[in-house]
Protein backbone atom coordinates (compact mmCIF):
# COMPACT_ATOMS: atom_id res chain seq x y z
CA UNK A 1 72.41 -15.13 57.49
CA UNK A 2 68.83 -14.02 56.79
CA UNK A 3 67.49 -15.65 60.17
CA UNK A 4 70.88 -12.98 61.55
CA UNK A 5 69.43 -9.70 59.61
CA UNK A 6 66.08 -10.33 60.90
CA UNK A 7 67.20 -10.52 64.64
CA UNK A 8 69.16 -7.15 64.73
CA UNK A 9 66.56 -5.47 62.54
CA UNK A 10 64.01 -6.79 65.85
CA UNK A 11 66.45 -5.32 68.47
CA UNK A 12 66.97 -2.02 66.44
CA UNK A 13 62.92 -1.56 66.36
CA UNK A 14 62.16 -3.21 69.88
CA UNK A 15 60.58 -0.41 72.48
CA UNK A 16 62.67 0.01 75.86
CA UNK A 17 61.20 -2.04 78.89
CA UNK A 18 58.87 -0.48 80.78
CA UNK A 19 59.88 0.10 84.56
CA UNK A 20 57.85 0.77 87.37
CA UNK A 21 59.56 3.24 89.31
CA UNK A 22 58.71 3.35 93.11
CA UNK A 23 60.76 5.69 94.78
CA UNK A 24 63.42 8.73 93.76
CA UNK A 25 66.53 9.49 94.95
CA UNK A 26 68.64 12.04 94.84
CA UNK A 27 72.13 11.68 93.16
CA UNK A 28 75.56 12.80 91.48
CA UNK A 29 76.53 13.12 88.54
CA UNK A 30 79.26 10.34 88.92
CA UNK A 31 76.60 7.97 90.15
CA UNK A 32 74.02 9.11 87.34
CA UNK A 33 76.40 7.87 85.01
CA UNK A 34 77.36 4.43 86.39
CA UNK A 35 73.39 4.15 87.02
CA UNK A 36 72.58 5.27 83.25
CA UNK A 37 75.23 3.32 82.05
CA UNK A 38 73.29 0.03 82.97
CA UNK A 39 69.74 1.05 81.67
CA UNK A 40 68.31 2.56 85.11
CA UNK A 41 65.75 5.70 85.00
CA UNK A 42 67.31 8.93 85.43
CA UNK A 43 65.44 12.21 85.35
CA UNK A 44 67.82 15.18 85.03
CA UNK A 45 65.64 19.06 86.27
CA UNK A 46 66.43 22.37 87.70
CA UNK A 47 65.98 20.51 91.08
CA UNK A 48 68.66 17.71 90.60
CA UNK A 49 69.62 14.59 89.13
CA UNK A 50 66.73 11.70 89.93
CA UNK A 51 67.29 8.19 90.18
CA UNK A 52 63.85 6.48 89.79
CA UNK A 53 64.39 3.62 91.82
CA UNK A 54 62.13 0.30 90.92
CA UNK A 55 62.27 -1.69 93.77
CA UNK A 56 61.47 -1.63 96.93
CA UNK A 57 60.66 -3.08 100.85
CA UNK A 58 64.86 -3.17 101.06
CA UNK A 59 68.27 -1.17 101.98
CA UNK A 60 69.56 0.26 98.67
CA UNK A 61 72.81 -1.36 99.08
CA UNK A 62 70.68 -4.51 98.33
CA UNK A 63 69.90 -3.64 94.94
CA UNK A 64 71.71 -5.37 92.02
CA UNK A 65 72.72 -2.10 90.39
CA UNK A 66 74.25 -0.54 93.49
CA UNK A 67 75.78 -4.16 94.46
CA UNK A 68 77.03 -3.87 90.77
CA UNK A 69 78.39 -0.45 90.97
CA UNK A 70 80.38 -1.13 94.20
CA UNK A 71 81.93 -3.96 93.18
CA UNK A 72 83.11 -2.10 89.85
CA UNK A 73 84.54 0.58 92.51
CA UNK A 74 86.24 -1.74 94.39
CA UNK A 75 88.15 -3.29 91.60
CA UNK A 76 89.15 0.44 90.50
């Protein structure tokens, strides 16, 4: 039990992940929230809603996340 209490009180004071953000997109509000939802930079300003997007080189609909998010959709 103590070995228990000393895990969550590690994940209750463990920083977030850094992540290196290499390009920004443009997005909705629906898709801010299914990106949000699974830990992915958002930045919210009077010009829009931001995705930071941390990869790079491929089509978005190659990332995980968006693969993730589609396939969520499509079983909607």
């Amino acid at each position: 039990m103590e070995h228990l209490e000393h895990d969550i009180e590690a994940l209750e004071n463990a920083e977030p992940e850094m992540q290196e953000i290499f390009e920004w997109w443009l997005v909705s509000s629906w898709l801010r929230e299914k990106l949000e939802s699974r830990g992915e930079p958002i930045l919210d300003n009077d010009h829009g809603i931001w995705w930071g997007r941390c990869t790079t080189g491929q089509m978005i609909c190659m990332d995980e996340v968006i693969r993730d998010i589609a396939k969520e959709v499509m079983r909607s």
